[in-house]
N, C-alpha and C. Protein backbone atom coordinates (compact mmCIF):
# COMPACT_ATOMS: atom_id res chain seq x y z
N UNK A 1 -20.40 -19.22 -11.58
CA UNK A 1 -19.50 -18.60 -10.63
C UNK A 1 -18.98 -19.68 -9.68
N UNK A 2 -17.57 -19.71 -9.28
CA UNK A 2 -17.44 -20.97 -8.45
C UNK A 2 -17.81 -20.37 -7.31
N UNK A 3 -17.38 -21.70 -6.38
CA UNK A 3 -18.23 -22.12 -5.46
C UNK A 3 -16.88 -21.07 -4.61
N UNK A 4 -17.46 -20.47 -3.28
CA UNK A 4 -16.14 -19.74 -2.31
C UNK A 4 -16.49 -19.88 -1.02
N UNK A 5 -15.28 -19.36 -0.18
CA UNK A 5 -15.37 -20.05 0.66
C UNK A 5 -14.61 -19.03 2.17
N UNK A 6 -15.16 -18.41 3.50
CA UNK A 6 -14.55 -17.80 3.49
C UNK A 6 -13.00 -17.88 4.40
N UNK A 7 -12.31 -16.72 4.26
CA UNK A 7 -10.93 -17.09 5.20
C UNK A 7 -10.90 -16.12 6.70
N UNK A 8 -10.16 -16.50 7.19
CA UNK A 8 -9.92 -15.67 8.72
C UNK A 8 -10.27 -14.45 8.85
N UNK A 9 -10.35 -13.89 7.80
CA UNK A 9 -10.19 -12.36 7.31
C UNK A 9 -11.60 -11.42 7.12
N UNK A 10 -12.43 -13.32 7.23
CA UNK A 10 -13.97 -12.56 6.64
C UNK A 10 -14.08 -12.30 5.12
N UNK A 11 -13.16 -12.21 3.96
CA UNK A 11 -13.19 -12.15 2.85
C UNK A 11 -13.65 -13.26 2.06
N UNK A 12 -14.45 -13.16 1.66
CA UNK A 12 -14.78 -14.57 0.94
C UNK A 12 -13.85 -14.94 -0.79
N UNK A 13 -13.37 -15.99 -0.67
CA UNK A 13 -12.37 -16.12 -1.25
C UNK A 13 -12.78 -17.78 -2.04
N UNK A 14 -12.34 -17.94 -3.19
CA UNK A 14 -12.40 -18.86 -4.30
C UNK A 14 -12.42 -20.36 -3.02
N UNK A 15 -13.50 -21.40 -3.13
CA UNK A 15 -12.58 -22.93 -2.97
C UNK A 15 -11.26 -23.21 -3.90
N UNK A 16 -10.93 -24.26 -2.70
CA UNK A 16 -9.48 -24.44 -3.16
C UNK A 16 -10.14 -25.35 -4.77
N UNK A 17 -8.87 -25.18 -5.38
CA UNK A 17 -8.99 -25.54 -6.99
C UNK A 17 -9.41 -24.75 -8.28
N UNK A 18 -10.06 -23.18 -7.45
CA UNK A 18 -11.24 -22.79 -8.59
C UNK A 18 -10.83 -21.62 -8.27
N UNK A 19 -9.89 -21.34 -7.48
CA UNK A 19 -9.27 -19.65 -7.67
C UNK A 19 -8.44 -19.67 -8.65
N UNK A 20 -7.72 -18.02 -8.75
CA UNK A 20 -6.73 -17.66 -10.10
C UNK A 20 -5.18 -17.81 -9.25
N UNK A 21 -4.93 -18.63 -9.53
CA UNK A 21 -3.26 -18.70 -8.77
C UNK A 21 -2.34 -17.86 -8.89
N UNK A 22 -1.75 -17.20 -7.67
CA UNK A 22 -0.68 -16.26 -7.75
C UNK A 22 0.78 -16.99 -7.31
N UNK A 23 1.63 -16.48 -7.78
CA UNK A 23 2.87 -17.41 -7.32
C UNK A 23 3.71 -16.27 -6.77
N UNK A 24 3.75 -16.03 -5.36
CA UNK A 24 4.92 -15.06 -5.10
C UNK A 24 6.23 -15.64 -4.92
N UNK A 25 7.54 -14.97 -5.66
CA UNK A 25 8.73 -15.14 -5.15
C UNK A 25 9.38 -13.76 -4.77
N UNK A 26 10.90 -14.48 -4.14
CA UNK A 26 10.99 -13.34 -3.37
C UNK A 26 12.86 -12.73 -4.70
N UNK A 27 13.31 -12.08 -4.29
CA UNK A 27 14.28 -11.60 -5.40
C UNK A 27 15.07 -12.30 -5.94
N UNK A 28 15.67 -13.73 -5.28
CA UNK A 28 16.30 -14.59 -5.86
C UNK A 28 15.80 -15.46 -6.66
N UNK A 29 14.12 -15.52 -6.65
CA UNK A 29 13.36 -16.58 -7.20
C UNK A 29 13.18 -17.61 -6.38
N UNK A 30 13.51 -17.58 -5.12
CA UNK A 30 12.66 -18.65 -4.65
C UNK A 30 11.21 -18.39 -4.24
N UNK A 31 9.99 -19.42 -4.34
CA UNK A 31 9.10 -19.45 -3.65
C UNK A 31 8.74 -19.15 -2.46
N UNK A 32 7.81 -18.02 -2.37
CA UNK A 32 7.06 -17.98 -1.52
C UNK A 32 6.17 -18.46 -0.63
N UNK A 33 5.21 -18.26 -1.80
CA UNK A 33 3.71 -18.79 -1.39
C UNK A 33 3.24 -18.96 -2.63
N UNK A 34 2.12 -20.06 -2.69
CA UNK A 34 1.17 -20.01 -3.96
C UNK A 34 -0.10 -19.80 -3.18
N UNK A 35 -0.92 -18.72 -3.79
CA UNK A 35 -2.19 -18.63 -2.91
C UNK A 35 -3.39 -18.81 -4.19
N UNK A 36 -4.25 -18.74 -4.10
CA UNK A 36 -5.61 -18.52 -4.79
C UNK A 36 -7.02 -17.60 -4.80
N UNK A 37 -6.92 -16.55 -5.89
CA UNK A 37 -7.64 -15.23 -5.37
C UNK A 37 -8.87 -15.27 -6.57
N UNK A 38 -9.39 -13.94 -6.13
CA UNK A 38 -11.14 -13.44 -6.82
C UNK A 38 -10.73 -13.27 -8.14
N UNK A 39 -11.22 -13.07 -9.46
CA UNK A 39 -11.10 -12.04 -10.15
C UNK A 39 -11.38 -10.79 -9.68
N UNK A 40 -10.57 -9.71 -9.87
CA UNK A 40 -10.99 -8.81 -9.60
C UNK A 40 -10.04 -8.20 -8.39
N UNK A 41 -9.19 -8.98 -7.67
CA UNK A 41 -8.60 -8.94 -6.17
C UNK A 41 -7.42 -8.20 -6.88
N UNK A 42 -6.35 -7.32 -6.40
CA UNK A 42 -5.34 -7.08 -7.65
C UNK A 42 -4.09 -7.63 -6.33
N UNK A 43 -2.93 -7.54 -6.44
CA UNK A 43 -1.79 -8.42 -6.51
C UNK A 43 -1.39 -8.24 -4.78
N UNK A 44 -1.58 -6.70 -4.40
CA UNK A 44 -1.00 -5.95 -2.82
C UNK A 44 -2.29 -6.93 -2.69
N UNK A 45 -3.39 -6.76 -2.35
CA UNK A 45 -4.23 -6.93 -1.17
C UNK A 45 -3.92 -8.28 -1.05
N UNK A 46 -3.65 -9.07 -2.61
CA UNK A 46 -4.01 -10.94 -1.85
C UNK A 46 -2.30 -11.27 -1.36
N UNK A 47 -1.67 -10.17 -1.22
CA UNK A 47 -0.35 -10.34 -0.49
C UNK A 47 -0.49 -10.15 0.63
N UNK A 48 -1.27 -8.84 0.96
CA UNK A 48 -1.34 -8.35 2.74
C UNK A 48 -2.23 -9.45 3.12
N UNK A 49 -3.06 -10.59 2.50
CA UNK A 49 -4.34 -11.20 2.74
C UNK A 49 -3.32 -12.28 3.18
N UNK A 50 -2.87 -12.82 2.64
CA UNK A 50 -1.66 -14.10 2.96
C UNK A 50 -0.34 -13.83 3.34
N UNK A 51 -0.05 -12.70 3.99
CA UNK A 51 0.68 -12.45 5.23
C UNK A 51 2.39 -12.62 3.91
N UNK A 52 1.93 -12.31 3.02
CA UNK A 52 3.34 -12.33 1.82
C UNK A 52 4.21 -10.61 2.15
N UNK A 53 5.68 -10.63 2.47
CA UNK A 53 5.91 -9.46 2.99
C UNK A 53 6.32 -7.82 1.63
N UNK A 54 5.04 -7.59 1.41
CA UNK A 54 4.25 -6.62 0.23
C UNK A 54 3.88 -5.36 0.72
N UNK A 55 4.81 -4.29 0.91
CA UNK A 55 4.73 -3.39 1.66
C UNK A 55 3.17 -2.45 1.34
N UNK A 56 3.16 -1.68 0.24
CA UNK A 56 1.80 -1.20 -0.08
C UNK A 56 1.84 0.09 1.27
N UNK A 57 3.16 0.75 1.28
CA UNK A 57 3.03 2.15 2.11
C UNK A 57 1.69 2.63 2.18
N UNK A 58 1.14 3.31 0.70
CA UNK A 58 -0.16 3.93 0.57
C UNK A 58 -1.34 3.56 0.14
N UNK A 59 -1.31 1.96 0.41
CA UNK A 59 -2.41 1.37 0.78
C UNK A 59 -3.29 1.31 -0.50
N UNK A 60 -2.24 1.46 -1.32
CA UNK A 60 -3.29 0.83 -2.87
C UNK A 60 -3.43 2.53 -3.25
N UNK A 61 -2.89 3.36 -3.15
CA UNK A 61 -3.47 4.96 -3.50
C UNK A 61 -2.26 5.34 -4.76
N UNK A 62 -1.33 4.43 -5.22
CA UNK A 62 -0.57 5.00 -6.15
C UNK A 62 0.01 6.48 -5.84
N UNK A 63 0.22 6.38 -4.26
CA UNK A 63 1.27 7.47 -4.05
C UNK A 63 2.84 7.24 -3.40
N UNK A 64 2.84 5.53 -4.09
CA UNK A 64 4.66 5.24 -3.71
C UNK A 64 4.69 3.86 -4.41
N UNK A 65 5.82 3.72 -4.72
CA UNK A 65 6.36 2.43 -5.13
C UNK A 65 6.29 1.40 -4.30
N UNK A 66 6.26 1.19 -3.00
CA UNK A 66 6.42 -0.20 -2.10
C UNK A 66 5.88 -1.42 -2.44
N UNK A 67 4.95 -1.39 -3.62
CA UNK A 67 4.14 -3.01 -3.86
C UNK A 67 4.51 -3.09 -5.32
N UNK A 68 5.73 -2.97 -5.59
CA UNK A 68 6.43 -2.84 -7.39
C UNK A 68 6.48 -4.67 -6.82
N UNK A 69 5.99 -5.00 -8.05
CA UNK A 69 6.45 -6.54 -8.60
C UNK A 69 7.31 -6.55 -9.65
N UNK A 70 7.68 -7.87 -9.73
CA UNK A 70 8.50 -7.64 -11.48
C UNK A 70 7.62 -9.13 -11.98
N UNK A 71 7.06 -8.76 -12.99
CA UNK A 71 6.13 -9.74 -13.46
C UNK A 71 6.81 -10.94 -15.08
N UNK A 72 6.38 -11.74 -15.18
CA UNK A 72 6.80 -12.74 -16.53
C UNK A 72 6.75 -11.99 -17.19
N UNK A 73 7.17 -11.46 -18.00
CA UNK A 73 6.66 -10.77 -19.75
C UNK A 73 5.30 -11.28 -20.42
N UNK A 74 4.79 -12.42 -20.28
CA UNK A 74 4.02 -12.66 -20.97
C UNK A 74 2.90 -12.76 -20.48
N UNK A 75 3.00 -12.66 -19.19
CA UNK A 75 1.72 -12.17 -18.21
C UNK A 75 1.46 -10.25 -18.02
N UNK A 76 2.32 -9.73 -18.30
CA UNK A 76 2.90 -8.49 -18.34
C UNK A 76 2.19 -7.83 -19.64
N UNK A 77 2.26 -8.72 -20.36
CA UNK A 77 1.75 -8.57 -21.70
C UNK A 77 0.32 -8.09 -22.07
N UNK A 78 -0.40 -9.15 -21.15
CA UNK A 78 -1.47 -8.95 -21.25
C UNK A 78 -2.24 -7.88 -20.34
N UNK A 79 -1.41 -7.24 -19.61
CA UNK A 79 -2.17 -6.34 -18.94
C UNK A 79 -1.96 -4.99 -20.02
N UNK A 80 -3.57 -3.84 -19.15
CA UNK A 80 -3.60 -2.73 -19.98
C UNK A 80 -2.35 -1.92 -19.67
N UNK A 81 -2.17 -0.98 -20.61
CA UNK A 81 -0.80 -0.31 -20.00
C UNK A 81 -0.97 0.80 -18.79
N UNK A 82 0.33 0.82 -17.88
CA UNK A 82 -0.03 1.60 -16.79
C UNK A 82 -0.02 2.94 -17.10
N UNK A 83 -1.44 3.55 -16.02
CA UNK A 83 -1.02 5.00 -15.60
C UNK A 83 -0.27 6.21 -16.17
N UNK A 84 -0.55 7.02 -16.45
CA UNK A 84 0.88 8.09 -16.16
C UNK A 84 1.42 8.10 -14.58
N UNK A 85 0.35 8.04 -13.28
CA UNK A 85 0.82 7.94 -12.08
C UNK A 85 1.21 6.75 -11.60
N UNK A 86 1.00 5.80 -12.16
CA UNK A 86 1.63 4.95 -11.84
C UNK A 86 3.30 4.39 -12.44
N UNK A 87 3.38 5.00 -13.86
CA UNK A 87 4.40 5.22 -14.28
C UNK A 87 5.33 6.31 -13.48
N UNK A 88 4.90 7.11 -13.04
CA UNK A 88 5.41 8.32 -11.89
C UNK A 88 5.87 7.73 -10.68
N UNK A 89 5.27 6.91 -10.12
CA UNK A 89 5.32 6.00 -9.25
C UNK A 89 7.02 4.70 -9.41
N UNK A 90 6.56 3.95 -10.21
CA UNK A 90 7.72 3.24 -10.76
C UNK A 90 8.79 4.25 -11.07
N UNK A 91 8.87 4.80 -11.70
CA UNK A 91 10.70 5.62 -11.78
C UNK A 91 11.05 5.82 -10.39
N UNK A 92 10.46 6.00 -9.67
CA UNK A 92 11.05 5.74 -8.03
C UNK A 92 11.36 4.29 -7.70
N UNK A 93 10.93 3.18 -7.75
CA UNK A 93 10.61 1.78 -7.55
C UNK A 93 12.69 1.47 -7.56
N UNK A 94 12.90 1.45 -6.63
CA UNK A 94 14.04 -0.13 -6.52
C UNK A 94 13.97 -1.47 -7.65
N UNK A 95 15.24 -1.04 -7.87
CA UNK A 95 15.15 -2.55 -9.10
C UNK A 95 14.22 -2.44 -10.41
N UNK A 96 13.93 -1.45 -10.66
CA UNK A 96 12.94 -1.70 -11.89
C UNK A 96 13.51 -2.21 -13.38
N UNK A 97 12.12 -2.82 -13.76
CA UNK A 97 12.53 -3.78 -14.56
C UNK A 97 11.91 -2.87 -15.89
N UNK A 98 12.24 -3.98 -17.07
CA UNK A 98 11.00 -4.01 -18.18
C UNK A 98 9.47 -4.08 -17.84
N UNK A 99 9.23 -5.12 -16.87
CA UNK A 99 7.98 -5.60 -16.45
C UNK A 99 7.52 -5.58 -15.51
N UNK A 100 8.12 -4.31 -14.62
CA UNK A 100 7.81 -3.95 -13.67
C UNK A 100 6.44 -3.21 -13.42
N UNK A 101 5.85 -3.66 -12.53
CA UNK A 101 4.09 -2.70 -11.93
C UNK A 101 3.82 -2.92 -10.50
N UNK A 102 3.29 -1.79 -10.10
CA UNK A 102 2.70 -1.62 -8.60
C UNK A 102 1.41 -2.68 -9.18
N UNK A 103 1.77 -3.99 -7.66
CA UNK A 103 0.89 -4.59 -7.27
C UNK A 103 -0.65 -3.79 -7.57
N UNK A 104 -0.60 -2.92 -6.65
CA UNK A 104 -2.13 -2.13 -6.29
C UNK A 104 -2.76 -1.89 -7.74
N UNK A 105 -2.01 -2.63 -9.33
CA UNK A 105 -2.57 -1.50 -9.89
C UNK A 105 -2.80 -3.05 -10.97
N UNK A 106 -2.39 -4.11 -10.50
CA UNK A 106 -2.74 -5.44 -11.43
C UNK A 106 -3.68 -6.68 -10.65
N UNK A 107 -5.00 -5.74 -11.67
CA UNK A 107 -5.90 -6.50 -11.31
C UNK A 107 -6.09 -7.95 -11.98
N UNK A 108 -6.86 -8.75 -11.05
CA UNK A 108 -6.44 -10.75 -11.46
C UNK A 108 -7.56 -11.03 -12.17
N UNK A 109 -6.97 -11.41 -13.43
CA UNK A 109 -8.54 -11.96 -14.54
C UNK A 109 -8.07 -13.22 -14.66
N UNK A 110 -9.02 -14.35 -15.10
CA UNK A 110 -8.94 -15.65 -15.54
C UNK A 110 -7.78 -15.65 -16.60
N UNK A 111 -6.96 -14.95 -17.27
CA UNK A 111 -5.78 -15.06 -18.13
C UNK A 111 -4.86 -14.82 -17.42
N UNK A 112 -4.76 -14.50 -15.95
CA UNK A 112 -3.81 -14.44 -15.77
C UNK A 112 -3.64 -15.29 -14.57
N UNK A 113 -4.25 -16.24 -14.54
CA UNK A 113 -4.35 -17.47 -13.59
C UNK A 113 -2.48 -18.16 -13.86
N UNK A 114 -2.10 -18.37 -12.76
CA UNK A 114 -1.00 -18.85 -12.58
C UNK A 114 0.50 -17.95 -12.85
N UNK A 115 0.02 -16.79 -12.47
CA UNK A 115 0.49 -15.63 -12.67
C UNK A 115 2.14 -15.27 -11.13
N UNK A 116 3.13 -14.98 -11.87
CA UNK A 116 3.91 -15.51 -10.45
C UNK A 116 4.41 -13.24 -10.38
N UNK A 117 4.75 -13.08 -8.82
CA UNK A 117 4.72 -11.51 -8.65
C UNK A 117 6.37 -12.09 -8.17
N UNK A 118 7.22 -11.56 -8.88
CA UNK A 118 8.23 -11.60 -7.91
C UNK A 118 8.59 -10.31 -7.09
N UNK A 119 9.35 -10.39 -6.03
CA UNK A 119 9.41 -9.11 -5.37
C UNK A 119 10.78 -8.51 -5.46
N UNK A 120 10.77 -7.11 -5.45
CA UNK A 120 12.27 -6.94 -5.56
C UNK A 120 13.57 -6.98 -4.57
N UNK A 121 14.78 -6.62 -4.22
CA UNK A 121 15.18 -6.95 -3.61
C UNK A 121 14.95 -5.78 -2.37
N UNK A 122 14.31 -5.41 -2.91
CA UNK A 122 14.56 -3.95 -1.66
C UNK A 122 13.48 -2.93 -2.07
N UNK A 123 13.05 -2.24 -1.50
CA UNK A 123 12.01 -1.02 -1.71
C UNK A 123 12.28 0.06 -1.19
N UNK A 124 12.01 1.42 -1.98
CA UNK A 124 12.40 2.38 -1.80
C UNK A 124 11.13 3.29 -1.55
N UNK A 125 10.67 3.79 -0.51
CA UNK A 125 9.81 5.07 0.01
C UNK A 125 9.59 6.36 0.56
N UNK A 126 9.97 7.33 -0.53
CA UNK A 126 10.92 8.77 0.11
C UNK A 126 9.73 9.38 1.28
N UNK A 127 8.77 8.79 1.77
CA UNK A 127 7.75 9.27 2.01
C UNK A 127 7.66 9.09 3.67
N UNK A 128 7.45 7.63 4.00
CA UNK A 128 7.61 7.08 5.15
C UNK A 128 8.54 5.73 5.12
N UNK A 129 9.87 6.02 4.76
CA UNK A 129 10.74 4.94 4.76
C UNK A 129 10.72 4.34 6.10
N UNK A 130 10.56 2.75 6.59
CA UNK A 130 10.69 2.46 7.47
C UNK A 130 9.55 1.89 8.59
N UNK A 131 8.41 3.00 7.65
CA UNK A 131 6.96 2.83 8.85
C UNK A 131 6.17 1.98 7.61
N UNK A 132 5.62 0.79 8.58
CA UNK A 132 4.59 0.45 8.25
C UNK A 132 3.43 0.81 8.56
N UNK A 133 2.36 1.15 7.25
CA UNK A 133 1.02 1.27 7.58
C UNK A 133 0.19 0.38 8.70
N UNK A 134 -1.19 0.91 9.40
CA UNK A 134 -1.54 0.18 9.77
C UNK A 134 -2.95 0.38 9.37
N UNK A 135 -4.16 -0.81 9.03
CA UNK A 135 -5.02 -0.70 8.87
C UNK A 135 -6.26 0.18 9.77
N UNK A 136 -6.79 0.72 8.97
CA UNK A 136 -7.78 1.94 9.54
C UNK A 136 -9.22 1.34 10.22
């Protein structure tokens, strides 16, 4: 198991070199951030964790689209297929793609190390458009 290390957050999190790399961009493709997460961490939290702007309305509960990524195909690939609710979820989602998935629902394994989330251009939330959550 590597060696970790922890961050501001209290989360204990991979040393640098030995996490699974995420690459966020934002709708045009430029770079974000490259951060480095757990197995196991899925895509919203190590966004809200590194301050990446990843809405996640319902807080990882698969009751809205706000943390839709649009992922590589071939990282896309390898994940299991989504949900029926999370498929329920996406037909609402802004911009959806082929390879589109709620963050909250792609969890980070060693295959998918260097894995980039792009974000879309806009998000759509018939629910609480406008409000951000705040942690409980």
């Amino acid at each position: 198991m590597p060696a970790r290390v922890l961050t501001r957050h209290g989360i204990e999190r991979p040393a640098p070199g030995t996490g699974i790399k995420v690459h966020f961009k934002d709708s045009k493709g430029a770079l974000i951030k490259t951060v480095e997460a757990n197995e196991g961490d899925n895509i919203l939290e190590v966004a809200h964790e590194h301050d990446v702007d990843l809405e996640g309305a319902c807080e990882g509960s698969v009751a809205c689209s706000t943390c839709h990524v649009i992922l590589p195909v071939e990282f896309y690939n390898q994940l299991p297929e989504p949900e029926d609710d999370e498929n329920d979820m996406l037909d609402m989602a802004f911009g959806l793609t082929d390879t589109s998935r709620l963050g909250c629902q792609v969890k980070l394994t060693r295959a998918l190390d260097g894995i980039t989330a792009t974000l879309p251009a806009a998000t759509r939330n018939m629910f609480v458009d406008g409000v951000k959550p705040t942690k409980h």
